[in-house]
N, C-alpha and C. Protein backbone atom coordinates (compact mmCIF):
# COMPACT_ATOMS: atom_id res chain seq x y z
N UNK A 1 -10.65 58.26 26.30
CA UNK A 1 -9.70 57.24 25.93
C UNK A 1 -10.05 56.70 24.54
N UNK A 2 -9.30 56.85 23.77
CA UNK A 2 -9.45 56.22 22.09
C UNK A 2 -10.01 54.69 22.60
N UNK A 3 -10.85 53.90 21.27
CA UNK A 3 -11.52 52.86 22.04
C UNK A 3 -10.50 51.71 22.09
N UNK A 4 -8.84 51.61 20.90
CA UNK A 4 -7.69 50.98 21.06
C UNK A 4 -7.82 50.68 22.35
N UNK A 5 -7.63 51.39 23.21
CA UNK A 5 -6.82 51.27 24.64
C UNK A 5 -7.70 50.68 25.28
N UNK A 6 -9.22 50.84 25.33
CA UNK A 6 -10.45 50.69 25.95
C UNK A 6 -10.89 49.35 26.05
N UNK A 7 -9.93 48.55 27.02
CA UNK A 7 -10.49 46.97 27.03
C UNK A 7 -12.04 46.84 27.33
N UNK A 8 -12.81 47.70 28.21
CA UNK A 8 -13.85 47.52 28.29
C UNK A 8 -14.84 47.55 26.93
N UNK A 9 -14.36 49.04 26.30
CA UNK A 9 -15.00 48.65 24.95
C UNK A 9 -15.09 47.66 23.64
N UNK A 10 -13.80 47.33 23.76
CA UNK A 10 -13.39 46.27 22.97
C UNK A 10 -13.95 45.22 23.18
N UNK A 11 -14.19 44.74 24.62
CA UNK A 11 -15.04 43.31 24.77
C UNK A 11 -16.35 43.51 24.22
N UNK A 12 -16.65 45.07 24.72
CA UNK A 12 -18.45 44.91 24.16
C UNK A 12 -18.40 44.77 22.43
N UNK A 13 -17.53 45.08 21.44
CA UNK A 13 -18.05 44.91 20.02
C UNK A 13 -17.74 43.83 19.97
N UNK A 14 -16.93 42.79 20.80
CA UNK A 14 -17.08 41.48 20.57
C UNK A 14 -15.51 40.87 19.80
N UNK A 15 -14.52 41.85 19.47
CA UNK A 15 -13.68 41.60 18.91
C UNK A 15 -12.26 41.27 19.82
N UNK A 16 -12.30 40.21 20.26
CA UNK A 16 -11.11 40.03 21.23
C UNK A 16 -9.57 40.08 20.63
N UNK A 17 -9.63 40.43 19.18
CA UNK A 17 -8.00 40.54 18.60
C UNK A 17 -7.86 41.98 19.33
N UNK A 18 -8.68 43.24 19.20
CA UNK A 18 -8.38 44.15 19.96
C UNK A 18 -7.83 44.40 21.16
N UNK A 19 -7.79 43.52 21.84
CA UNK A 19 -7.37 43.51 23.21
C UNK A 19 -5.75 44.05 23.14
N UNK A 20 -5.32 43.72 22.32
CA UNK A 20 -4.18 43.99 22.46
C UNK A 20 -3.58 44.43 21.59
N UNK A 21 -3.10 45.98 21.84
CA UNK A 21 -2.92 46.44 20.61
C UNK A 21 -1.56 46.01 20.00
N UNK A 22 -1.96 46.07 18.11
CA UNK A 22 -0.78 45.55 17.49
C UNK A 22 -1.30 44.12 17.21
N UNK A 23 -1.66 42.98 17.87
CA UNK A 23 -2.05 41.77 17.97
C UNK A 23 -2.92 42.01 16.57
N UNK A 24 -3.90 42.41 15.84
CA UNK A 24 -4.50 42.13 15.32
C UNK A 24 -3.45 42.34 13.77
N UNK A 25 -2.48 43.41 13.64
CA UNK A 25 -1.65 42.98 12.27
C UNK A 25 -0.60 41.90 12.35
N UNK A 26 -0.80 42.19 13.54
CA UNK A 26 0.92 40.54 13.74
C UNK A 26 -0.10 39.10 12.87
N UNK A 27 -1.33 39.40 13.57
CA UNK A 27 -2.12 37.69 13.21
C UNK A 27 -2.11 38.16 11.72
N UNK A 28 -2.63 38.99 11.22
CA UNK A 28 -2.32 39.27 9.29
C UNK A 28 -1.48 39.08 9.01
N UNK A 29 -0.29 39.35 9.59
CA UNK A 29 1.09 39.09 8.94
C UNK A 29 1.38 37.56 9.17
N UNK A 30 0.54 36.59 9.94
CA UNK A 30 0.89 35.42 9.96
C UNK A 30 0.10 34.93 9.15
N UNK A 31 -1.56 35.59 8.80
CA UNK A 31 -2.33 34.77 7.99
C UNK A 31 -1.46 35.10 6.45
N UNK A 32 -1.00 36.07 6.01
CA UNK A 32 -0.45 36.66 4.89
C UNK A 32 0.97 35.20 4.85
N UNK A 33 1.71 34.97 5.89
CA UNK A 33 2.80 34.19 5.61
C UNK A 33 2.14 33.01 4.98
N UNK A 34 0.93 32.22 6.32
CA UNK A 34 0.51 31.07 6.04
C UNK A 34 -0.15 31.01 4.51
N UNK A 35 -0.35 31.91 4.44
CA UNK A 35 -1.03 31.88 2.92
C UNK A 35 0.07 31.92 1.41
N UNK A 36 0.82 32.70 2.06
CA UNK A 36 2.49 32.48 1.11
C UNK A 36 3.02 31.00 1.02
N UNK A 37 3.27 30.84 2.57
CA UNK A 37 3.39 29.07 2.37
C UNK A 37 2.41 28.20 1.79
N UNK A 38 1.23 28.12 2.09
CA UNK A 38 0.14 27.42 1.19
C UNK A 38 0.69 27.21 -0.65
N UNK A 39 0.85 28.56 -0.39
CA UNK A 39 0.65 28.85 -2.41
C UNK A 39 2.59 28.13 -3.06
N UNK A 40 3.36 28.47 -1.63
CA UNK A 40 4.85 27.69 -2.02
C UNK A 40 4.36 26.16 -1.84
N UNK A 41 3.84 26.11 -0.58
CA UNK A 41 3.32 24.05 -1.05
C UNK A 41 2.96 23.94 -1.88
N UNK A 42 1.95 24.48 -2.23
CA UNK A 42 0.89 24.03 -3.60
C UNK A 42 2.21 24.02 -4.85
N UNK A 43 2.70 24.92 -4.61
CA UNK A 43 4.00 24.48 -6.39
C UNK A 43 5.07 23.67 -6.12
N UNK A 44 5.57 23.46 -4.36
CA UNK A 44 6.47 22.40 -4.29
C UNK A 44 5.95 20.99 -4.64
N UNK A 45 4.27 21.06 -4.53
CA UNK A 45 3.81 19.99 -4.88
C UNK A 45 3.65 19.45 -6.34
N UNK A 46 3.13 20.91 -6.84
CA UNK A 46 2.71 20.61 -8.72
C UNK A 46 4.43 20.11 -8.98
N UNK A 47 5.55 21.09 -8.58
CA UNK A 47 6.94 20.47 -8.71
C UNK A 47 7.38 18.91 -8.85
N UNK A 48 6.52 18.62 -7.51
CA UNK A 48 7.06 17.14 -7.34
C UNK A 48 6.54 15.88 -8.42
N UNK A 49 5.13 16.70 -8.62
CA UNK A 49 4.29 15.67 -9.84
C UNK A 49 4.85 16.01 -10.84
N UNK A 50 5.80 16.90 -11.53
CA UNK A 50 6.77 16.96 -12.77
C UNK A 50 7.96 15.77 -11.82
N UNK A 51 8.23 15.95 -11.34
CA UNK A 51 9.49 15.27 -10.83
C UNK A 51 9.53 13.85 -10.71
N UNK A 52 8.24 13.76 -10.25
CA UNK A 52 7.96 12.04 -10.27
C UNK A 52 7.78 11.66 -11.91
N UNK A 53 7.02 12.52 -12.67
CA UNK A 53 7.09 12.17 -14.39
C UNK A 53 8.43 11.90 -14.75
N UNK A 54 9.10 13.03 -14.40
CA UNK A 54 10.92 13.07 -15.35
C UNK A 54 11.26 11.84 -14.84
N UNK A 55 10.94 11.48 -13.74
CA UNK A 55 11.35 10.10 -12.76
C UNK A 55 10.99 8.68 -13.45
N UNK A 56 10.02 8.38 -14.02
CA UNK A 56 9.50 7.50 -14.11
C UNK A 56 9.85 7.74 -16.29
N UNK A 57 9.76 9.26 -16.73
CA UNK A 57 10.62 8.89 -18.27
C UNK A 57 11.64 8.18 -18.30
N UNK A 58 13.03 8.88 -17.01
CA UNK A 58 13.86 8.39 -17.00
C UNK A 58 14.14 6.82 -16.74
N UNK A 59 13.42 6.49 -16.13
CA UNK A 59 13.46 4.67 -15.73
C UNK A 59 13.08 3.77 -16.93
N UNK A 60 11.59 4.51 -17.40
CA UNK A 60 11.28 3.70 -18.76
C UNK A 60 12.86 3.95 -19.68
N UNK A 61 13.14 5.18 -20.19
CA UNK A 61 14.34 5.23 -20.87
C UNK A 61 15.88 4.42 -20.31
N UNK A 62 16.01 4.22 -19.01
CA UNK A 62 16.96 3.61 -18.29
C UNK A 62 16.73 1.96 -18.89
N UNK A 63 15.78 1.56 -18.51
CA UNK A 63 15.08 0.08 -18.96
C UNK A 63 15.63 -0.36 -20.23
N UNK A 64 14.87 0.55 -21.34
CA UNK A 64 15.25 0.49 -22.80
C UNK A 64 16.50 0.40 -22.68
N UNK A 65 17.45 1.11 -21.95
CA UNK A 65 18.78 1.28 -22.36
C UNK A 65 19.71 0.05 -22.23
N UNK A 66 18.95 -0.60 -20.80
CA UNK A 66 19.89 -1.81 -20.53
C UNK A 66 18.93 -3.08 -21.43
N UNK A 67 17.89 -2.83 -22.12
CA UNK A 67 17.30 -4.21 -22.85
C UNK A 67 18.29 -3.73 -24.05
N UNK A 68 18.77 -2.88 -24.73
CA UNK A 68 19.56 -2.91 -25.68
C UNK A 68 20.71 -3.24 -25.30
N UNK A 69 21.22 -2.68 -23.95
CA UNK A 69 22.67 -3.05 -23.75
C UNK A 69 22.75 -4.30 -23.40
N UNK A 70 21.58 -5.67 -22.66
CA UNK A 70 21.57 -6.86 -23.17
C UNK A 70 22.22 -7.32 -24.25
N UNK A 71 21.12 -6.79 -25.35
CA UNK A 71 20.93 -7.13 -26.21
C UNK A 71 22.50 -7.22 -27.18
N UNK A 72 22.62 -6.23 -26.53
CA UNK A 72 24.47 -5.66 -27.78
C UNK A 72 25.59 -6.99 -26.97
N UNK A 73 25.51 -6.96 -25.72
CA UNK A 73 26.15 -8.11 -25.18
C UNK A 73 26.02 -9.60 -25.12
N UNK A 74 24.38 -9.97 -26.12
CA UNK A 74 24.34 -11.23 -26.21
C UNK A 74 25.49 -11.16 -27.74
N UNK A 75 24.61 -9.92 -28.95
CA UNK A 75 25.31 -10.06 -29.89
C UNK A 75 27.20 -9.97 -29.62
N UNK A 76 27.79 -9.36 -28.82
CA UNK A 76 29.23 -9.66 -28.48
C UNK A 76 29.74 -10.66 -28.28
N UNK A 77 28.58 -11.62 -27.22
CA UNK A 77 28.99 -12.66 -26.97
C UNK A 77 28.74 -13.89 -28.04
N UNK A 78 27.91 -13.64 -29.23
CA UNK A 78 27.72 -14.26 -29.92
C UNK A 78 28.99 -14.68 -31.15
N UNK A 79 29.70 -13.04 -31.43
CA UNK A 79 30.59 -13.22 -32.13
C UNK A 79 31.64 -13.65 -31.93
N UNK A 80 31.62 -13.43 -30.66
CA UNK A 80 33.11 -13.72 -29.69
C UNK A 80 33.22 -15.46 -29.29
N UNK A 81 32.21 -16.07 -29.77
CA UNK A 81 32.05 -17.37 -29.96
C UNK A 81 31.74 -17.92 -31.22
N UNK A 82 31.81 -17.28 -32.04
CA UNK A 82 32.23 -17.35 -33.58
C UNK A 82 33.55 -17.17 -33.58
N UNK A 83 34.24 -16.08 -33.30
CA UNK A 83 35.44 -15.85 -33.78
C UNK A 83 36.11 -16.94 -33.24
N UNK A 84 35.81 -17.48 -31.86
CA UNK A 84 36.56 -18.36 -31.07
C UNK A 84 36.77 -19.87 -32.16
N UNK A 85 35.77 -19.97 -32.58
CA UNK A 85 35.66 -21.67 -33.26
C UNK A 85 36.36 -21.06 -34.63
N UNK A 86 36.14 -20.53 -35.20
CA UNK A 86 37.23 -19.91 -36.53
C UNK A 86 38.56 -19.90 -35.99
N UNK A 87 38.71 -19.56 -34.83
CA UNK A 87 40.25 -19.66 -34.63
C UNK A 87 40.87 -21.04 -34.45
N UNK A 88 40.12 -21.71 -33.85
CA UNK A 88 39.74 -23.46 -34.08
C UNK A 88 40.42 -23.89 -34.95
N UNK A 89 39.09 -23.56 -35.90
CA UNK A 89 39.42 -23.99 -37.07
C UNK A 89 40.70 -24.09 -38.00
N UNK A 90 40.71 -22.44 -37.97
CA UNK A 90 42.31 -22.08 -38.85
C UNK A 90 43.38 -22.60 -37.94
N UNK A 91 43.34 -22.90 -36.60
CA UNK A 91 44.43 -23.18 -36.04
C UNK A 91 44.95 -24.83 -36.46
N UNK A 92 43.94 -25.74 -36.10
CA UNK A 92 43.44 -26.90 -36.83
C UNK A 92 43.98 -27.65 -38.38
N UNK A 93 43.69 -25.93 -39.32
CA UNK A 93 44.40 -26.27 -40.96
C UNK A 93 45.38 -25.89 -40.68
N UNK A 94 45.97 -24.72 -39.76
CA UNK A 94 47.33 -24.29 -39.87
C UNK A 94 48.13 -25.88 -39.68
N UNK A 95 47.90 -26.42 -38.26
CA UNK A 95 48.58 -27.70 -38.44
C UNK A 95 48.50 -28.96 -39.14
N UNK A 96 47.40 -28.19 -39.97
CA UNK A 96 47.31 -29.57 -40.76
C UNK A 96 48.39 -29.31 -41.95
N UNK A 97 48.62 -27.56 -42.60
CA UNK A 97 49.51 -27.88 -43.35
C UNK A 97 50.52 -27.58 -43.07
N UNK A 98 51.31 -26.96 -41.79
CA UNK A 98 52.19 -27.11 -41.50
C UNK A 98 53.04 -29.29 -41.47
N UNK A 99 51.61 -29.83 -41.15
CA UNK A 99 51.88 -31.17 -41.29
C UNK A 99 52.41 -31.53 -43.15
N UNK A 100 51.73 -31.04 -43.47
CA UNK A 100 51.78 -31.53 -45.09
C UNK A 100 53.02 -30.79 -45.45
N UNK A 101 53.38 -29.58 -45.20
CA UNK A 101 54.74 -28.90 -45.59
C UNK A 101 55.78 -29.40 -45.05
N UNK A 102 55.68 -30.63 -44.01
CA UNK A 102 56.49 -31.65 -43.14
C UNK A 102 56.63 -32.63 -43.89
N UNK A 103 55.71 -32.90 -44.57
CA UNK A 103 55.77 -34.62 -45.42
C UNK A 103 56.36 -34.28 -46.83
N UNK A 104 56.07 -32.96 -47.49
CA UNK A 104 56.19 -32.64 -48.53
C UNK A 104 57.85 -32.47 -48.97
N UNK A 105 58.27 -31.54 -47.63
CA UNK A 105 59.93 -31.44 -47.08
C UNK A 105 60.51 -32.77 -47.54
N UNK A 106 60.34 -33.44 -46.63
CA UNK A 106 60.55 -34.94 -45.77
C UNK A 106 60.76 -36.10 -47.34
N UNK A 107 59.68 -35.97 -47.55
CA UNK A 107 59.50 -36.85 -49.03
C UNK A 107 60.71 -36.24 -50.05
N UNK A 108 61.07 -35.11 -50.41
CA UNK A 108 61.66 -34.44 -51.49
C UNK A 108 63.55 -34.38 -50.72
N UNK A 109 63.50 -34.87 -49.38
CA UNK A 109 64.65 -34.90 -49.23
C UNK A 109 65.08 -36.56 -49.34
């Protein structure tokens, strides 16, 4: 009997994957997977530590973006309360000489 088949022999070298034949490449083909997966974790991981970087550029750059876009909306609101009192103003002389082009009329008639 080839010693494959030979459970008795197989126990004596001590190797119990033999027992069953075939059993001993199936477990290679699982240590071979687990070891494929290992080496895919290991880069889904190095992956994720780029990912958390792009993550954390993008936020610092997000940040900057809205302290400027503050910033552009205090200056909006700044002018937009300038322009407001200028309109005030000119509205203010408009009636003042619309007043005087009233008296000026008024007097000459």
């Amino acid at each position: 009997m080839p010693p494959h088949t030979n459970t008795a022999y197989q126990h004596q070298l001590g190797d119990p994957l033999l027992v069953q034949p075939g059993l001993r490449e199936i477990l290679l083909q699982i240590g071979e997977r687990h070891t494929t997966m290992e080496k895919q974790l290991s880069e889904l991981q190095a992956s994720l530590v780029e990912v958390a970087a792009l993550q954390a550029k993008a936020e610092q750059e997000l940040n900057l973006l809205n302290e400027r876009d503050d910033a552009w909306r205090a200056k909006i609101e700044e002018f937009r309360k300038a322009n407001e009192a200028w309109a005030i103003r000119y509205n203010k002389l408009d009636r003042r000489r619309l007043e005087l082009e009233s008296q000026l009329n008024w007097n000459h008639n």
